[in-house]
PDB file of N, CA and C in Angstrom:
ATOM      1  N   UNK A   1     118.613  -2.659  47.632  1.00  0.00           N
ATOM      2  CA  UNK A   1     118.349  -1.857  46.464  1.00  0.00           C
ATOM      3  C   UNK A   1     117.320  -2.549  45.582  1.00  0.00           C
ATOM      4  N   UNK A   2     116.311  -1.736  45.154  1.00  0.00           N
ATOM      5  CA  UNK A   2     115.178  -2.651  44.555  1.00  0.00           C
ATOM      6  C   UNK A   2     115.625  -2.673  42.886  1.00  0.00           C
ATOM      7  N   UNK A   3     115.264  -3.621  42.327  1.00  0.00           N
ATOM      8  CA  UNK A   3     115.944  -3.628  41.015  1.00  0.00           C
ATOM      9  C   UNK A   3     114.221  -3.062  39.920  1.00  0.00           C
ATOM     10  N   UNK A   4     113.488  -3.076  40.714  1.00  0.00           N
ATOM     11  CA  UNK A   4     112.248  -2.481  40.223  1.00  0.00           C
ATOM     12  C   UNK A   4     112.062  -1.335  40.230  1.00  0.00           C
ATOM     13  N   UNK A   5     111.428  -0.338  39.456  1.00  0.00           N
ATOM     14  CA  UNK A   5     111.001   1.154  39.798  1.00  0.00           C
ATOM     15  C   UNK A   5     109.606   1.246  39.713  1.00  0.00           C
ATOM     16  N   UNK A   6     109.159   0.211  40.354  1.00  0.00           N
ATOM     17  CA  UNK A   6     108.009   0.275  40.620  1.00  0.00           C
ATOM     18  C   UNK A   6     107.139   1.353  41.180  1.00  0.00           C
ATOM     19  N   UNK A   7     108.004   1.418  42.922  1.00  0.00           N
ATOM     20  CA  UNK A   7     107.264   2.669  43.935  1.00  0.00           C
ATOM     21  C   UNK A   7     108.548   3.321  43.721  1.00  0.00           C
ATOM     22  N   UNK A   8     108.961   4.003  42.689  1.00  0.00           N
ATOM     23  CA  UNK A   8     109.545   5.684  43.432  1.00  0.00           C
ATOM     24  C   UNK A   8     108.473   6.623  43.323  1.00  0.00           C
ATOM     25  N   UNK A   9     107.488   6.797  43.501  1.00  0.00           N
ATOM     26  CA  UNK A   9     106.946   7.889  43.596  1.00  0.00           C
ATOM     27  C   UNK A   9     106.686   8.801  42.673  1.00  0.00           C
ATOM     28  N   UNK A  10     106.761   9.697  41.452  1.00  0.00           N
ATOM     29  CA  UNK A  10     106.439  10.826  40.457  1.00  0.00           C
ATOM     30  C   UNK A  10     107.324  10.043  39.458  1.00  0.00           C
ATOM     31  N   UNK A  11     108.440   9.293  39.714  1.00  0.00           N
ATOM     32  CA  UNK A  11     109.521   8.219  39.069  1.00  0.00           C
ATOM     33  C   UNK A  11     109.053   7.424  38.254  1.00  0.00           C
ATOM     34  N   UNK A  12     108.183   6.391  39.658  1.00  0.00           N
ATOM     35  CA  UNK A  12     108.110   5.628  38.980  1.00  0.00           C
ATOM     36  C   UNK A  12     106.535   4.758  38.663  1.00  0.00           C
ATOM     37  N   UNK A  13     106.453   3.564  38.339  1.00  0.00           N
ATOM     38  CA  UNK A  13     105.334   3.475  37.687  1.00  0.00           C
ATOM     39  C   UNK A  13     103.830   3.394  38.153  1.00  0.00           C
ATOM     40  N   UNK A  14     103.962   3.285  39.784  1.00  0.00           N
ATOM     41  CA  UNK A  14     102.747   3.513  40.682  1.00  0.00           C
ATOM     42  C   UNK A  14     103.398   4.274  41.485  1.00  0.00           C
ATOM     43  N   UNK A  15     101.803   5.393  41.447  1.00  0.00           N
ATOM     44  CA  UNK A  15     102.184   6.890  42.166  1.00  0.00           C
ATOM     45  C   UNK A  15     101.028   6.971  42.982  1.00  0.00           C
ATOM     46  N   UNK A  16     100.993   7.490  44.255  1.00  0.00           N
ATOM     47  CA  UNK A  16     100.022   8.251  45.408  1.00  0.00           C
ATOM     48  C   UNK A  16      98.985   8.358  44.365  1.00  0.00           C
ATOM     49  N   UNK A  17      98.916   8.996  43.066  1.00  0.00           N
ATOM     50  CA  UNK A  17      97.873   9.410  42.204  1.00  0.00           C
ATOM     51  C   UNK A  17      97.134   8.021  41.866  1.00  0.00           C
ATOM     52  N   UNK A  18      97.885   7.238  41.528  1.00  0.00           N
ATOM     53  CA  UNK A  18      97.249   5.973  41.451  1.00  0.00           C
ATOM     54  C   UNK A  18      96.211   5.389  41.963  1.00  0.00           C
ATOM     55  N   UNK A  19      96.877   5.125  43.213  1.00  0.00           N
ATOM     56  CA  UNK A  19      96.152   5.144  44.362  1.00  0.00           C
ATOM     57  C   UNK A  19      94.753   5.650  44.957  1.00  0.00           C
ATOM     58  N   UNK A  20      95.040   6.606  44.761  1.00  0.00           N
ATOM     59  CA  UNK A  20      94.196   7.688  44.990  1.00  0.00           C
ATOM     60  C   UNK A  20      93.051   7.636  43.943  1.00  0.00           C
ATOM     61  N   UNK A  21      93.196   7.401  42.522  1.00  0.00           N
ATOM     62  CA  UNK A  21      92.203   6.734  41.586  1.00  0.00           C
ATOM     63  C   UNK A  21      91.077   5.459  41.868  1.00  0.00           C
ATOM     64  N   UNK A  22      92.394   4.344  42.751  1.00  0.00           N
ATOM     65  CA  UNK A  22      91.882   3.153  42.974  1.00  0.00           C
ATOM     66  C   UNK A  22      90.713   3.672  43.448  1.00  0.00           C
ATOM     67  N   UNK A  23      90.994   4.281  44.888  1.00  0.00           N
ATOM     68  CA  UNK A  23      90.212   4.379  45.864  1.00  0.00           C
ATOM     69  C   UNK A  23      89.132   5.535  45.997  1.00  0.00           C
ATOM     70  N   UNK A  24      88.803   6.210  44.610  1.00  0.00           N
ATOM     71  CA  UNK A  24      87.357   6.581  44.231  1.00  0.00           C
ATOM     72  C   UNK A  24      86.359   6.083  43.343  1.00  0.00           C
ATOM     73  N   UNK A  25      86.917   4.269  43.085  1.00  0.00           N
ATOM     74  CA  UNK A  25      85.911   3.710  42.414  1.00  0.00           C
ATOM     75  C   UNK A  25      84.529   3.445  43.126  1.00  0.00           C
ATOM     76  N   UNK A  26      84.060   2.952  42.880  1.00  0.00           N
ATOM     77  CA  UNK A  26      83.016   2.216  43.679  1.00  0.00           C
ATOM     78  C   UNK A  26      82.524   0.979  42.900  1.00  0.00           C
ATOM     79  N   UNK A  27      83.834  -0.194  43.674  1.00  0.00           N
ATOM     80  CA  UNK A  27      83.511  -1.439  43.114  1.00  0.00           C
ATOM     81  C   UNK A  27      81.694  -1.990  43.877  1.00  0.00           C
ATOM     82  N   UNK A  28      81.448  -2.972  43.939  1.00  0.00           N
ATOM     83  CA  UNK A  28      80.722  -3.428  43.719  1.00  0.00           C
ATOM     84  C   UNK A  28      80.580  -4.993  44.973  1.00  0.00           C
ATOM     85  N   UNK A  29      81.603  -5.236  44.486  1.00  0.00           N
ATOM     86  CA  UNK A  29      82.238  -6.487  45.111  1.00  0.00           C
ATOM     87  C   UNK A  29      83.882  -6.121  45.117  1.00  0.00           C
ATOM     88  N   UNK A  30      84.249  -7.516  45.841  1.00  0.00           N
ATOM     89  CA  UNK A  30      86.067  -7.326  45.781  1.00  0.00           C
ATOM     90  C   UNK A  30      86.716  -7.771  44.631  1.00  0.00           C
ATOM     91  N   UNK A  31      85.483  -8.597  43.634  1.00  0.00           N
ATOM     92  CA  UNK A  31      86.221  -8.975  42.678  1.00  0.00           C
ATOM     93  C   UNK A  31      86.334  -7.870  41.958  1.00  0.00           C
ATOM     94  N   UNK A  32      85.478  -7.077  42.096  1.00  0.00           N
ATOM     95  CA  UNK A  32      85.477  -5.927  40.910  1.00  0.00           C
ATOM     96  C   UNK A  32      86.699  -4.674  41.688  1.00  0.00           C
ATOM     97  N   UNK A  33      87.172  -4.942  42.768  1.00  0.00           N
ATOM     98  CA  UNK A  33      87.754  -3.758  43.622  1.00  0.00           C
ATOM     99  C   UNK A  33      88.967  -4.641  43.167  1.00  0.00           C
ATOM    100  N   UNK A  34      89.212  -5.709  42.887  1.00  0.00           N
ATOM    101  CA  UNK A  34      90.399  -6.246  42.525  1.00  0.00           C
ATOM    102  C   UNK A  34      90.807  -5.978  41.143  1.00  0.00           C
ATOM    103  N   UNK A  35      89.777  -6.246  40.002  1.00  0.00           N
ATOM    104  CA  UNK A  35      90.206  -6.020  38.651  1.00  0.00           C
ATOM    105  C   UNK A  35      90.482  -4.414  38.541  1.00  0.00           C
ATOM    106  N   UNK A  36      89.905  -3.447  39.569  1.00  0.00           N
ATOM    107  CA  UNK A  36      90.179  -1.873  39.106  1.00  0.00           C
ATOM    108  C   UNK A  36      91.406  -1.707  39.628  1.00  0.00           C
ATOM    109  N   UNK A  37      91.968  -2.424  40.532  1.00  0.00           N
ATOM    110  CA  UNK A  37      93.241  -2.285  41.164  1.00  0.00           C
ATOM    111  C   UNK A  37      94.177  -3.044  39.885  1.00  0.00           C
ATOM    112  N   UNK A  38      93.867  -4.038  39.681  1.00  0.00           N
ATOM    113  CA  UNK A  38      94.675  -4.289  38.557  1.00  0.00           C
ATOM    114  C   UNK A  38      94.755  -3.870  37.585  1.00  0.00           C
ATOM    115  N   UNK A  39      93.632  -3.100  36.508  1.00  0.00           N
ATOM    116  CA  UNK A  39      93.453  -2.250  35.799  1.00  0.00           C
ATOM    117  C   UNK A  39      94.537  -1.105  35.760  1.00  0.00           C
ATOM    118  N   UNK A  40      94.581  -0.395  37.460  1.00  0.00           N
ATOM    119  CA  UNK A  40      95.282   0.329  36.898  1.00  0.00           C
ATOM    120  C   UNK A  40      97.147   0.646  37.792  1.00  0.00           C
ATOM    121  N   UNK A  41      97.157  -0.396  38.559  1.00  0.00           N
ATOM    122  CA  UNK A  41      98.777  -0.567  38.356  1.00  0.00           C
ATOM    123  C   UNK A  41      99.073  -1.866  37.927  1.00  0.00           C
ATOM    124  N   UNK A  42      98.726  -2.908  38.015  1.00  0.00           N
ATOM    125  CA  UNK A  42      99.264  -4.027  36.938  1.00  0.00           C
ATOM    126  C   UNK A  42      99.344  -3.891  35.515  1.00  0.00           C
ATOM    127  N   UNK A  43      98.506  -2.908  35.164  1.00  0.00           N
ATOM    128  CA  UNK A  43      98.537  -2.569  33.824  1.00  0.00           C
ATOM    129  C   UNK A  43      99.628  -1.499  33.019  1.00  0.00           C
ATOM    130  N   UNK A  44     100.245  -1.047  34.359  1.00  0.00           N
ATOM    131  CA  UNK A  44     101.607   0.295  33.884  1.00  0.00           C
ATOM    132  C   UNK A  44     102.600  -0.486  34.125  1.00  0.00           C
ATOM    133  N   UNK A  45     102.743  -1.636  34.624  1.00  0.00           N
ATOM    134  CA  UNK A  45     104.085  -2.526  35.261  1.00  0.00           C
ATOM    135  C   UNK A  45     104.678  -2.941  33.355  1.00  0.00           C
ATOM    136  N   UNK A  46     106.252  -2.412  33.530  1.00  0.00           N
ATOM    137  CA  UNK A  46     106.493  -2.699  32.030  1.00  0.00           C
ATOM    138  C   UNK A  46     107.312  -4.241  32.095  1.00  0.00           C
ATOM    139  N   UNK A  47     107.793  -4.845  33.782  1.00  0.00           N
ATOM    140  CA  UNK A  47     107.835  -6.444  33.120  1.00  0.00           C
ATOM    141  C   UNK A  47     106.934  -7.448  33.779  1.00  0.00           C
ATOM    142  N   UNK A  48     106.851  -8.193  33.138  1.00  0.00           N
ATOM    143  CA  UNK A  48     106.013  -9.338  33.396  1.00  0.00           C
ATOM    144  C   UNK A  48     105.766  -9.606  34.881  1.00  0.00           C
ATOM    145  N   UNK A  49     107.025  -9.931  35.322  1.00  0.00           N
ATOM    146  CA  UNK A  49     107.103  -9.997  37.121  1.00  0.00           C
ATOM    147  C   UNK A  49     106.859  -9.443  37.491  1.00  0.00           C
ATOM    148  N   UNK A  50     106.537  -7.944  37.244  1.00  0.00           N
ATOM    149  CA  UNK A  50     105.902  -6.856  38.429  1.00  0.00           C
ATOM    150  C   UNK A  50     104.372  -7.069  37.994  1.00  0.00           C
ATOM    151  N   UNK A  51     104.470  -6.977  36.749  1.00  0.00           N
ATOM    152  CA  UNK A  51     102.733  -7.722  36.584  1.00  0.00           C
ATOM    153  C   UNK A  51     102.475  -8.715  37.520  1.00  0.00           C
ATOM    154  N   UNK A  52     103.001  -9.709  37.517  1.00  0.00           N
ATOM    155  CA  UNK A  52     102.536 -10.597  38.328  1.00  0.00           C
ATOM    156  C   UNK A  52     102.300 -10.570  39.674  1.00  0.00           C
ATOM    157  N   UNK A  53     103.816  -9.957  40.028  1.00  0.00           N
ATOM    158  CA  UNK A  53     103.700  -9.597  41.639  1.00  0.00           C
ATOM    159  C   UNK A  53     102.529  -8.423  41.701  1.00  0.00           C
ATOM    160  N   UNK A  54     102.049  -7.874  40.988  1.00  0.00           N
ATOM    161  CA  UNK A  54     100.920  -6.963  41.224  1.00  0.00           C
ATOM    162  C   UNK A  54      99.982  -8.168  41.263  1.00  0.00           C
ATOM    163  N   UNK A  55      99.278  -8.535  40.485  1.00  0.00           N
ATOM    164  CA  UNK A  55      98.158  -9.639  40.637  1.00  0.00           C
ATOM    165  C   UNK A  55      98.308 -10.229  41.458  1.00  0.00           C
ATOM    166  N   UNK A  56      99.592 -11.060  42.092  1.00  0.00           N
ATOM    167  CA  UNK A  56      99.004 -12.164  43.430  1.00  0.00           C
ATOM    168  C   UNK A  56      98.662 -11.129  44.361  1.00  0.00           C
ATOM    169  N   UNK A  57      99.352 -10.142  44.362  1.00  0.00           N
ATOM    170  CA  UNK A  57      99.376  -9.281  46.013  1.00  0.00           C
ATOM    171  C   UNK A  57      97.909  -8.517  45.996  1.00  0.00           C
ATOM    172  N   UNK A  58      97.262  -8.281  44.704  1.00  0.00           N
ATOM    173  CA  UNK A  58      96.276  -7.737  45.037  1.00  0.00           C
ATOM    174  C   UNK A  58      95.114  -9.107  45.478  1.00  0.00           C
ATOM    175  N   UNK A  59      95.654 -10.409  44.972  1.00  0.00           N
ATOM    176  CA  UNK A  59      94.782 -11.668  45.252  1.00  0.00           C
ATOM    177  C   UNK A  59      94.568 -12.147  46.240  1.00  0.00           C
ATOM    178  N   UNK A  60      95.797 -11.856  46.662  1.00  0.00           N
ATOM    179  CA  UNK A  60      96.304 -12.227  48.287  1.00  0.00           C
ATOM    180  C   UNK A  60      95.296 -11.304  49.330  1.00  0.00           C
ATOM    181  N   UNK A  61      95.877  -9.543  49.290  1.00  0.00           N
ATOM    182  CA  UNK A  61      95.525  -9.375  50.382  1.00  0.00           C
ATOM    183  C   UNK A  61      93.753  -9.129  49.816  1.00  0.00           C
ATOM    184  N   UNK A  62      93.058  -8.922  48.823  1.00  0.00           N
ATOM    185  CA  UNK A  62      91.773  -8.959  48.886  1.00  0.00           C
ATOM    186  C   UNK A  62      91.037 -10.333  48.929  1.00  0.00           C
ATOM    187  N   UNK A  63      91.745 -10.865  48.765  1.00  0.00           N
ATOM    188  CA  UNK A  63      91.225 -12.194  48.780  1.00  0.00           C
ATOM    189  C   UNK A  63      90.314 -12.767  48.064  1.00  0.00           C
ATOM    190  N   UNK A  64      91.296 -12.715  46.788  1.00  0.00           N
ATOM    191  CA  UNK A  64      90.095 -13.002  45.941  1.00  0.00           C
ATOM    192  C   UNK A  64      91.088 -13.879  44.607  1.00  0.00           C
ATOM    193  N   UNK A  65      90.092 -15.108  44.001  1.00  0.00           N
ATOM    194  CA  UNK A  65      90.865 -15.990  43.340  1.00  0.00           C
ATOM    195  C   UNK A  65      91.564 -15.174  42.531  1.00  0.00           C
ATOM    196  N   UNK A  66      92.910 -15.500  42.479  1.00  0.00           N
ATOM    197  CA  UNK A  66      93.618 -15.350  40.855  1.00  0.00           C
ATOM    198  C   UNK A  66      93.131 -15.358  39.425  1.00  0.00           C
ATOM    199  N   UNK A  67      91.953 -16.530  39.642  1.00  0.00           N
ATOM    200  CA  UNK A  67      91.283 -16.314  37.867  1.00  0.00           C
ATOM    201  C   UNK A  67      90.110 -15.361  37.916  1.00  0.00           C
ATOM    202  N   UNK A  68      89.823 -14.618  38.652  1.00  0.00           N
ATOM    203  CA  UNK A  68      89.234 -12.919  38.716  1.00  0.00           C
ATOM    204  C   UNK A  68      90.173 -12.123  37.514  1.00  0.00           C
ATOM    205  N   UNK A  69      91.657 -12.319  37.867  1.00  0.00           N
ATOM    206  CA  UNK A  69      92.211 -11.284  37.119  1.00  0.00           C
ATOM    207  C   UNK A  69      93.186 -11.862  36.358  1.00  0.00           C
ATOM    208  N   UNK A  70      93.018 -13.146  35.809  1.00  0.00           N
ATOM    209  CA  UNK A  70      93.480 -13.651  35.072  1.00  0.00           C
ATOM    210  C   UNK A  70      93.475 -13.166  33.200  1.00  0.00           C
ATOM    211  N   UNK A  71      94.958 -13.210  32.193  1.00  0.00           N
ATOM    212  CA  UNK A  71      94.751 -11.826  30.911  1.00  0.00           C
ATOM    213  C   UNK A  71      93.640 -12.507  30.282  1.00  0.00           C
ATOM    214  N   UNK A  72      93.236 -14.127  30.277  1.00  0.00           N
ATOM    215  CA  UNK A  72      92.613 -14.420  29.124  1.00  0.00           C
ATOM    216  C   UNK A  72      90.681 -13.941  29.543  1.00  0.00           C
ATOM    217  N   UNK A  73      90.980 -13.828  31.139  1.00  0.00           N
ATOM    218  CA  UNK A  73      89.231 -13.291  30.970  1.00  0.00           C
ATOM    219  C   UNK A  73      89.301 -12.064  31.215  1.00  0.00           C
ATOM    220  N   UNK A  74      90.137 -11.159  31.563  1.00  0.00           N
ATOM    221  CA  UNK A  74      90.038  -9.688  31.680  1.00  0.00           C
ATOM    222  C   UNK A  74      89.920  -9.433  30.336  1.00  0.00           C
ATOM    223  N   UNK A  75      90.734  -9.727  29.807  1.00  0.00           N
ATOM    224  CA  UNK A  75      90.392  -9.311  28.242  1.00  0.00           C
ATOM    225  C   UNK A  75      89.620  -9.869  27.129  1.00  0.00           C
ATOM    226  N   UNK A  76      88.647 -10.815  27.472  1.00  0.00           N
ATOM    227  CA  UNK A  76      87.805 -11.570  26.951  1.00  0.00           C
ATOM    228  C   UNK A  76      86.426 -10.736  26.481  1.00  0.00           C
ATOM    229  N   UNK A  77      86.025 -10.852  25.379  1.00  0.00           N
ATOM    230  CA  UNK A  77      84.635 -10.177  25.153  1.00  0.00           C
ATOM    231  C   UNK A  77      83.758  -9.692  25.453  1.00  0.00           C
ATOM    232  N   UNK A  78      83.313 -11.081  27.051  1.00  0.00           N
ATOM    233  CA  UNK A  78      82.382 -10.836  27.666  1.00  0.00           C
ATOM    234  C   UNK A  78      82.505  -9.974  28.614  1.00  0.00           C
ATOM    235  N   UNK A  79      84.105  -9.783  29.508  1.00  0.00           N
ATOM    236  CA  UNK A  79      84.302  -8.642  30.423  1.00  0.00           C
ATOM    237  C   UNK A  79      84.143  -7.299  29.546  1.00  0.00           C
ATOM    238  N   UNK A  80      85.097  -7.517  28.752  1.00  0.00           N
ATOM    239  CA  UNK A  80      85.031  -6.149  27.605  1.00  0.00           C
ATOM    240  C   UNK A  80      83.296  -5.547  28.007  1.00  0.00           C
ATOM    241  N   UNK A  81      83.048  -6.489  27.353  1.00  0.00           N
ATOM    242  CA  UNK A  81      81.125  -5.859  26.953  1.00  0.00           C
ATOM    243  C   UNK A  81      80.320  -5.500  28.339  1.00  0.00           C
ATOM    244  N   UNK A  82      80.581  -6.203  29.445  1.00  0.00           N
ATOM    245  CA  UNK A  82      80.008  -6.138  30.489  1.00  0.00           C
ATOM    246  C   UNK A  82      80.680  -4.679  31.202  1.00  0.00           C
ATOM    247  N   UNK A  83      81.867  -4.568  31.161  1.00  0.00           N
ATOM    248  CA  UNK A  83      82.306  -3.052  31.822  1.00  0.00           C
ATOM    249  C   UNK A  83      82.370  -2.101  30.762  1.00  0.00           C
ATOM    250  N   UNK A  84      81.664  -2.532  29.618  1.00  0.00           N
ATOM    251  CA  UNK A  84      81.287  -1.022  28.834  1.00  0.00           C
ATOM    252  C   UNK A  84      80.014  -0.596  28.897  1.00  0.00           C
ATOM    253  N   UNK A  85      79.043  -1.787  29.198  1.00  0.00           N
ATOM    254  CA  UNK A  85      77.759  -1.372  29.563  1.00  0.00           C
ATOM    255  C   UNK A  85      77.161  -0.968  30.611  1.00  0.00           C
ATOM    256  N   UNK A  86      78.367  -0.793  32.072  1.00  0.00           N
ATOM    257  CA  UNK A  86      78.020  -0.778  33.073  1.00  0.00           C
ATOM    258  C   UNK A  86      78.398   0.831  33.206  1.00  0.00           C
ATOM    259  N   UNK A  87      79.037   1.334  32.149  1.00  0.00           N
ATOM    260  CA  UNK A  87      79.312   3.358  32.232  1.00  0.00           C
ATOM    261  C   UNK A  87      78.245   3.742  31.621  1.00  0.00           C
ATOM    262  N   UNK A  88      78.009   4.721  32.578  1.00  0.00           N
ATOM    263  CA  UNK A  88      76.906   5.462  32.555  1.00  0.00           C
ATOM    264  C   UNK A  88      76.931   6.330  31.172  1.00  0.00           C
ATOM    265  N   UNK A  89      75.638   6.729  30.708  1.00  0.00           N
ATOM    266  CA  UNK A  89      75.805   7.339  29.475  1.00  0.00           C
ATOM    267  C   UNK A  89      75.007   8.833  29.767  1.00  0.00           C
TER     268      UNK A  89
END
């Protein structure tokens, strides 16, 4: 019995829709295919540990360092400024 409600599905906090978001970005690189993956289910995970277990597993299987998606540079100025200038106007 999972004590997470992570994957139920319409339940719970990552859905097929999710998913399905990830995978009409068009990262760039894997680091950037990693932060949109984290963006947007590490970012609905409401405890810490599923946060986390979201970040290694997306580190793991893309293979890509941990301080890619680490909070103090995802949310740092310079990412801020750099993925606001990179949407199209």
């Amino acid at each position: 019995r999972q004590s997470s409600r992570m994957f139920l599905g319409a339940e719970g906090f990552v859905t097929a829709r999710d998913l399905f978001r990830w995978g009409e970005r068009s990262p760039r690189s894997r680091e950037e295919l990693a932060f949109h993956g984290f963006c947007l289910l590490g970012e609905r995970a409401r405890l810490a540990e599923e946060r986390e277990l979201i970040r290694r597993t997306i580190c793991e299987i893309l293979k890509v360092d941990a301080s890619e998606l680490d909070d103090e540079r995802i949310y740092s100025i310079d990412m801020v400024t750099e993925k606001l200038s990179s949407i199209p106007t």
